[in-house]
C-alpha atoms as a PDB file:
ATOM      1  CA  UNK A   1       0.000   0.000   0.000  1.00  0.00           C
ATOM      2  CA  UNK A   2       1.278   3.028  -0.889  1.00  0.00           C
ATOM      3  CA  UNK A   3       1.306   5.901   1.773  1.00  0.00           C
ATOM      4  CA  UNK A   4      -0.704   9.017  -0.115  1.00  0.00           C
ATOM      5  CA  UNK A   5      -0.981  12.508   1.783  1.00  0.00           C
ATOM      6  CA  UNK A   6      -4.150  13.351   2.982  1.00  0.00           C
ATOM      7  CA  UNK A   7      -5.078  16.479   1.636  1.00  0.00           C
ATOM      8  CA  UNK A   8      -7.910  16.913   3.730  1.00  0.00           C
ATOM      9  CA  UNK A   9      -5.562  16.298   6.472  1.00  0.00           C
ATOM     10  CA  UNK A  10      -2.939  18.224   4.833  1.00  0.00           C
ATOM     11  CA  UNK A  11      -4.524  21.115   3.525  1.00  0.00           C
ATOM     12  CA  UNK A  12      -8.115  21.132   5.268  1.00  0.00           C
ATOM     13  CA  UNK A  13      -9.275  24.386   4.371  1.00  0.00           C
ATOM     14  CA  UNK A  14      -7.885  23.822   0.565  1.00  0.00           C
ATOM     15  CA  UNK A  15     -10.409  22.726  -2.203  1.00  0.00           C
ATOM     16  CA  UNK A  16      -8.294  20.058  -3.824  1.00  0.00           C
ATOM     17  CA  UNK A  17      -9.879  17.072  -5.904  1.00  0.00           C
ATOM     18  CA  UNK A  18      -7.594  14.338  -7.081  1.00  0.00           C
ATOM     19  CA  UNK A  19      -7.351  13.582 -11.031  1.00  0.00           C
ATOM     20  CA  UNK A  20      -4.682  11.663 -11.330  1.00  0.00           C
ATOM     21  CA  UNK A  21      -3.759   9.023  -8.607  1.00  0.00           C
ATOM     22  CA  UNK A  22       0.086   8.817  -7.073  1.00  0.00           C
ATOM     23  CA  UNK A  23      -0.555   5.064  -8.922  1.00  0.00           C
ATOM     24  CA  UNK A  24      -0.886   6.468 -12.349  1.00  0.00           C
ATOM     25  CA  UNK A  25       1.821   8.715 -12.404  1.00  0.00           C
ATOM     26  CA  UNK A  26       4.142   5.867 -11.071  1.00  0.00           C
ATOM     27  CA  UNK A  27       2.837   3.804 -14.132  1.00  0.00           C
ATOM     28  CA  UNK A  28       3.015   6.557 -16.334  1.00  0.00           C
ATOM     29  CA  UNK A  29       6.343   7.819 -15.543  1.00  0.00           C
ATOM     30  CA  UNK A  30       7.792   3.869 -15.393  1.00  0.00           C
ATOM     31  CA  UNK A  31       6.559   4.213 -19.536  1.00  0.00           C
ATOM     32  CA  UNK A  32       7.994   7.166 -20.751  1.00  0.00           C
ATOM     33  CA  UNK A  33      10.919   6.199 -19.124  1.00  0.00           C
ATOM     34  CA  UNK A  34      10.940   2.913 -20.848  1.00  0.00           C
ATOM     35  CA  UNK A  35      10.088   4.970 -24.242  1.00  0.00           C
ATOM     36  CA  UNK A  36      12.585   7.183 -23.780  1.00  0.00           C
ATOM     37  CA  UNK A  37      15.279   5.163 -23.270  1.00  0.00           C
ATOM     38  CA  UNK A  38      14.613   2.645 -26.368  1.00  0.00           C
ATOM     39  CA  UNK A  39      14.390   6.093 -28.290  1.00  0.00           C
ATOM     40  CA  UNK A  40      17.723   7.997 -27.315  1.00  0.00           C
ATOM     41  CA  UNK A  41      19.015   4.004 -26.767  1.00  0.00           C
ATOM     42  CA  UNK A  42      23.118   4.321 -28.611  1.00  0.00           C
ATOM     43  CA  UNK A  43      22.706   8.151 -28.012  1.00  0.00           C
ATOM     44  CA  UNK A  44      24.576  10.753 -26.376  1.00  0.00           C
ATOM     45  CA  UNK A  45      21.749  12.253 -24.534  1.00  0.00           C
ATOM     46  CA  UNK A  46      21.062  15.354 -21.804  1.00  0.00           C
ATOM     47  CA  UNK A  47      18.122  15.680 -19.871  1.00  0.00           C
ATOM     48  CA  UNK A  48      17.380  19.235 -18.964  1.00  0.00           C
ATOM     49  CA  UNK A  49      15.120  20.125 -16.200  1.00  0.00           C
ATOM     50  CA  UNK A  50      12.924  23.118 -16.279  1.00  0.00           C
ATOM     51  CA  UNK A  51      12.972  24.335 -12.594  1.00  0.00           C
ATOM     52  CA  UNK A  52      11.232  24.338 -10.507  1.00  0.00           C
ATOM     53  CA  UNK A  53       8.321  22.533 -11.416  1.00  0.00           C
ATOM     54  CA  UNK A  54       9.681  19.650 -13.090  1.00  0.00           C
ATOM     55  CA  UNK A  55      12.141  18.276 -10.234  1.00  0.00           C
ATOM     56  CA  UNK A  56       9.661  15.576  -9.116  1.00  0.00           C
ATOM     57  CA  UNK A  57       8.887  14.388 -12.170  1.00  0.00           C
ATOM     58  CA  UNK A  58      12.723  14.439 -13.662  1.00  0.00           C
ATOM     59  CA  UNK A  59      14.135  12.509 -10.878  1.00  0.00           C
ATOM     60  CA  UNK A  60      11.433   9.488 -10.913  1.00  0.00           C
ATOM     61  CA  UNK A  61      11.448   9.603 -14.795  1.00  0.00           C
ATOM     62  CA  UNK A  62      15.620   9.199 -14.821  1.00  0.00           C
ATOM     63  CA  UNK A  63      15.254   6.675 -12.380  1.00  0.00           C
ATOM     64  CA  UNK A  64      13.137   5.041 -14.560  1.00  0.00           C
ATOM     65  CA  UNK A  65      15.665   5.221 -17.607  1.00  0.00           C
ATOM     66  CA  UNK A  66      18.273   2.153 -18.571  1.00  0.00           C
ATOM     67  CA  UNK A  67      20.482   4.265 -20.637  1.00  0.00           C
ATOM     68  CA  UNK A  68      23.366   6.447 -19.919  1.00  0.00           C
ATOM     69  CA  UNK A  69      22.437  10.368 -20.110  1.00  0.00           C
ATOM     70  CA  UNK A  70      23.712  13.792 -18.486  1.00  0.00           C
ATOM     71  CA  UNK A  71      21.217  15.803 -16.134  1.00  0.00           C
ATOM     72  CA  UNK A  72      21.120  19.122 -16.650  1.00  0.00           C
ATOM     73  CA  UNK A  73      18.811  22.380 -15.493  1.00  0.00           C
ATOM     74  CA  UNK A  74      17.719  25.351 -16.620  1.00  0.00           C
ATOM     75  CA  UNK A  75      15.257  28.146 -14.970  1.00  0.00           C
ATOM     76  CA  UNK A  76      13.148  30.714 -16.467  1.00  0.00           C
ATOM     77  CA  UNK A  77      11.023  33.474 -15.282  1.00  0.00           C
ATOM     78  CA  UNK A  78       8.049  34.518 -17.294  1.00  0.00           C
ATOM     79  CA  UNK A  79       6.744  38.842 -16.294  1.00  0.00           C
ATOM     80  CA  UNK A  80       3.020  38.685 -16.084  1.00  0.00           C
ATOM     81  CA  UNK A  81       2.868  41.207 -13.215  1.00  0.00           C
ATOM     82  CA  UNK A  82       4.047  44.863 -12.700  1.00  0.00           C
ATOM     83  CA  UNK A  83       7.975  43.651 -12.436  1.00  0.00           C
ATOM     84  CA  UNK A  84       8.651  43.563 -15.990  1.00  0.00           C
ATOM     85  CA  UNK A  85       6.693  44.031 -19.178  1.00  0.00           C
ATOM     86  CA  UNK A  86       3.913  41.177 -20.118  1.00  0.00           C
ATOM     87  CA  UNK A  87       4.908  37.988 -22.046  1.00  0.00           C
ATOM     88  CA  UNK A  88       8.759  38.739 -21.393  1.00  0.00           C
ATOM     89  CA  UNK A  89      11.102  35.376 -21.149  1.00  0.00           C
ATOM     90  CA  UNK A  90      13.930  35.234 -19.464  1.00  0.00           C
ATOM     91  CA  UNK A  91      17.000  32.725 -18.193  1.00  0.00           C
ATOM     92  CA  UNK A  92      17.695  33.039 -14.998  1.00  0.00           C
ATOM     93  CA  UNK A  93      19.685  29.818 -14.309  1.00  0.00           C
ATOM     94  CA  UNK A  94      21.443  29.008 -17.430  1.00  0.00           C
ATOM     95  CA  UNK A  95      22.869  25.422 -18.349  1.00  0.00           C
ATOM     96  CA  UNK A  96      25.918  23.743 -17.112  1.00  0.00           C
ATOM     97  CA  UNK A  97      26.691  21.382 -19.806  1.00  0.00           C
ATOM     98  CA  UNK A  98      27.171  22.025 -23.285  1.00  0.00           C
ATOM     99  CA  UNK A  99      24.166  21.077 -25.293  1.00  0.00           C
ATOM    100  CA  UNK A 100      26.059  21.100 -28.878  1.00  0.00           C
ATOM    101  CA  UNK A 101      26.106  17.756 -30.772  1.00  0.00           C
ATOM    102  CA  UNK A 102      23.990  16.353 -27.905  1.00  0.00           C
ATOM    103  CA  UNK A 103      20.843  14.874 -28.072  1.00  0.00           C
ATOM    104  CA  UNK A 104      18.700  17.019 -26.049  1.00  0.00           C
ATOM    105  CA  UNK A 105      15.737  16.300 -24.317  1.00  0.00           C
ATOM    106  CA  UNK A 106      13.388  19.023 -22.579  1.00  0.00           C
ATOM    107  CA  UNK A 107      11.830  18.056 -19.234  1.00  0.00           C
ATOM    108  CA  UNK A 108       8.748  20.260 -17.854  1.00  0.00           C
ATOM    109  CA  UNK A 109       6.151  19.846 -15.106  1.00  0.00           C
ATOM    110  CA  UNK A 110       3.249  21.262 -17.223  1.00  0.00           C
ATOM    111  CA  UNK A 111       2.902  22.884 -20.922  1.00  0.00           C
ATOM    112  CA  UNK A 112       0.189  24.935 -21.344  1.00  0.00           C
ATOM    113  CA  UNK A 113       0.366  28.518 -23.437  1.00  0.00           C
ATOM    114  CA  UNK A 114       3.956  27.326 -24.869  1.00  0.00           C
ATOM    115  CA  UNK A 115       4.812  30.651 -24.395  1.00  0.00           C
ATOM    116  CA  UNK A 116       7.918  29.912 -21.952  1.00  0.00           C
ATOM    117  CA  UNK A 117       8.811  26.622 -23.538  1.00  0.00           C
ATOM    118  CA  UNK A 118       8.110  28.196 -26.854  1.00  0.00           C
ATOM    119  CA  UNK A 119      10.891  30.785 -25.950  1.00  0.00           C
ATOM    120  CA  UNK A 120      13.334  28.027 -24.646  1.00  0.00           C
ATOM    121  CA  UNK A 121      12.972  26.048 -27.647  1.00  0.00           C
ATOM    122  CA  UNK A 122      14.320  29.167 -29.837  1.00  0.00           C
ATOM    123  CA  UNK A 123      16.926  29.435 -27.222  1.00  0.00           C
ATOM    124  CA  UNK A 124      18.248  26.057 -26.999  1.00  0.00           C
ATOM    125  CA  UNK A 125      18.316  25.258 -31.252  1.00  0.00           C
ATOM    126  CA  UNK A 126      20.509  28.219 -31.009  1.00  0.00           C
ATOM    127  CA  UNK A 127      23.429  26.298 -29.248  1.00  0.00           C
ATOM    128  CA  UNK A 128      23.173  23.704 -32.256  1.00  0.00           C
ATOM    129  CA  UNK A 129      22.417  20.339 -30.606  1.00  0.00           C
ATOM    130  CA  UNK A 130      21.947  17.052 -32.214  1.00  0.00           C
ATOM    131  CA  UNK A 131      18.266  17.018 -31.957  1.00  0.00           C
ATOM    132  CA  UNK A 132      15.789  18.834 -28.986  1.00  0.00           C
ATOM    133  CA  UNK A 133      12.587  17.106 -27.971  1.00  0.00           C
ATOM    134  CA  UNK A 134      10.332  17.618 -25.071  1.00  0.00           C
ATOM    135  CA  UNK A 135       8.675  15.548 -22.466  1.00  0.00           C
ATOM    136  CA  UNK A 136       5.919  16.763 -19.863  1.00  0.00           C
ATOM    137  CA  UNK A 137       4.065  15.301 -17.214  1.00  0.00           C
ATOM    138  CA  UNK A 138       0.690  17.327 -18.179  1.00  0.00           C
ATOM    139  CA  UNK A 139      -0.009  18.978 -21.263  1.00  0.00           C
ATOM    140  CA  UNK A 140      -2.843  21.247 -21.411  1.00  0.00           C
ATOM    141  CA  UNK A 141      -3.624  21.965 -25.081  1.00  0.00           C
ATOM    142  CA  UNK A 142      -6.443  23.956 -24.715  1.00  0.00           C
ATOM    143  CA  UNK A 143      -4.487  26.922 -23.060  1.00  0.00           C
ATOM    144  CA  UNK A 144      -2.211  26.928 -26.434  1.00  0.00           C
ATOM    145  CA  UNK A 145      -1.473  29.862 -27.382  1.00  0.00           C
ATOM    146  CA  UNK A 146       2.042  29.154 -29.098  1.00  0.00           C
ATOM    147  CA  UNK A 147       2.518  26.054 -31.089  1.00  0.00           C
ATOM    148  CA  UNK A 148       5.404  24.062 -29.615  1.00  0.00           C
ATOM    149  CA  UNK A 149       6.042  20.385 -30.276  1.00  0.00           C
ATOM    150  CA  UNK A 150       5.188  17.980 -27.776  1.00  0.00           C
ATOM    151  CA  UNK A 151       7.059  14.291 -28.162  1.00  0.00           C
ATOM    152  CA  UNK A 152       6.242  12.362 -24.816  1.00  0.00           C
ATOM    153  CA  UNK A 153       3.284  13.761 -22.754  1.00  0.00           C
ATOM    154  CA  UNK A 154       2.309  12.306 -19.374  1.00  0.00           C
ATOM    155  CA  UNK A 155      -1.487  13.464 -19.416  1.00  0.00           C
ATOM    156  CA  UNK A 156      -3.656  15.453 -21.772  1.00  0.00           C
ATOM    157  CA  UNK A 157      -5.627  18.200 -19.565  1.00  0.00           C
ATOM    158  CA  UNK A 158      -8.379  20.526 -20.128  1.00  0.00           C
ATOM    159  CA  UNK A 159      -8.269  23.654 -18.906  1.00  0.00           C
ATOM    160  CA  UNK A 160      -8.033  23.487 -15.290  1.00  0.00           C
ATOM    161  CA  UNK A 161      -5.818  24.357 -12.297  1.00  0.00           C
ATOM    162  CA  UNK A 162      -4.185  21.750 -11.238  1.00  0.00           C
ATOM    163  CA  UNK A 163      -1.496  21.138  -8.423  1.00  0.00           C
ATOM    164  CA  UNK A 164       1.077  18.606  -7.345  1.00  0.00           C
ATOM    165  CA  UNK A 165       3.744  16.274  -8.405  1.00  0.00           C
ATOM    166  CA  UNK A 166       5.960  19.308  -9.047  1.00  0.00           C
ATOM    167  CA  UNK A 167       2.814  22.034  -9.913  1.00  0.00           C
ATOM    168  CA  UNK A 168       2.428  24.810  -7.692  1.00  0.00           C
ATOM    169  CA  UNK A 169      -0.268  27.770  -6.628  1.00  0.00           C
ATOM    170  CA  UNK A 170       1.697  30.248  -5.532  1.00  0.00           C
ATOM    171  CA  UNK A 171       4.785  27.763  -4.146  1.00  0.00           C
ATOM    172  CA  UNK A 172       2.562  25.207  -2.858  1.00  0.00           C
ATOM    173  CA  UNK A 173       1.484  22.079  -2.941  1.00  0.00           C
ATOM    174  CA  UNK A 174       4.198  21.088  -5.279  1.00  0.00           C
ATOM    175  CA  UNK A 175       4.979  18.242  -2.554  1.00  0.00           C
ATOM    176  CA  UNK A 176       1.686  16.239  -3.085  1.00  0.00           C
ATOM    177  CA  UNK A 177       2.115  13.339  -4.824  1.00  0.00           C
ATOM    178  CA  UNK A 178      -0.712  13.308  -6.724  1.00  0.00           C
ATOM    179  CA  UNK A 179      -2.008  15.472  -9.189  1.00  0.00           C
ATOM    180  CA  UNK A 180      -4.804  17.786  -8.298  1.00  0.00           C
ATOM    181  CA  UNK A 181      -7.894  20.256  -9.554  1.00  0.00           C
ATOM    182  CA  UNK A 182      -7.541  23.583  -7.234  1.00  0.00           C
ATOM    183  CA  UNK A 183     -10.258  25.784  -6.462  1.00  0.00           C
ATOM    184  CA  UNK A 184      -8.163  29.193  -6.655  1.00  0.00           C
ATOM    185  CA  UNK A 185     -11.349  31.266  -5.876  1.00  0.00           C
END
């Protein structure tokens, strides 16, 4: 039995209902992993993290992985209040590891306007690697609003808030290890 937080217990006064189960993203994650590595099998490859939403998901789905690869991260901040001017994408943790020649594969929490990842994308082909591919845990293709290529996706959303497994509200609940629907009203 596997020991799942409680959110009523954990966040009582929270409005959280559970979509996807600790169980399926366990048997999710144990398949891309498996996908990915017959893929990039032979391969010199690099995962790169986008932080800080995708650190749960990038350490379960490397653990997951038979094949040899690099770990990498990367962090971006995306203005949408009164700091900086709307839409604006920028790097605030650059990458370690040279990308060039390398196959390179994208890992995110959660793609949704493919604004930031669209951004990242143009950034990354710029350093010439081998090939650049992403992987998500949730894609949300109804919040589109750039059109940025998508190879592995963990679960297809509609539009909805959702928390946990790496996804936050405001620097929470990124700890729960389940994926949630949050009531942000």
């Amino acid at each position: 039995m596997v020991n799942e937080i409680n959110p009523k217990k954990s966040y009582k006064d929270d409005q959280l209902k559970i979509i996807i189960t600790q169980e399926e993203i366990e048997a999710k994650v144990l398949e891309l992993g498996r996908r990915i590595s017959e893929e990039y099998a032979g391969k010199e490859l690099i995962l790169v993290g986008v932080l800080r939403g995708s650190t749960y998901f990038i350490v379960d789905l490397s653990r997951k992985m038979h094949i040899p690869f690099a770990l990498d991260f990367i962090s971006i901040s995306h203005y949408n209040d009164t700091s900086g001017p709307a839409g604006v994408v920028r790097i605030t943790k650059d990458l370690e590891l040279s990308i060039t020649d390398k196959h390179v594969l994208i890992v995110e929490d959660i793609v949704d306007t493919g604004l930031s990842l669209g951004y990242l994308i143009r950034n990354l082909k710029t350093r010439n690697p081998a090939s650049l591919k992403v992987c998500t845990m949730v894609n949300v293709e109804a919040r589109r609003i750039v059109g940025v290529p998508v190879e592995y996706k963990g679960f297809d959303l509609p539009n909805i808030y959702v928390v946990g497994y790496g996804l936050d509200y405001k620097e929470r609940y990124r700890n729960l290890q389940f994926i949630a629907e949050f009531d942000r009203s």
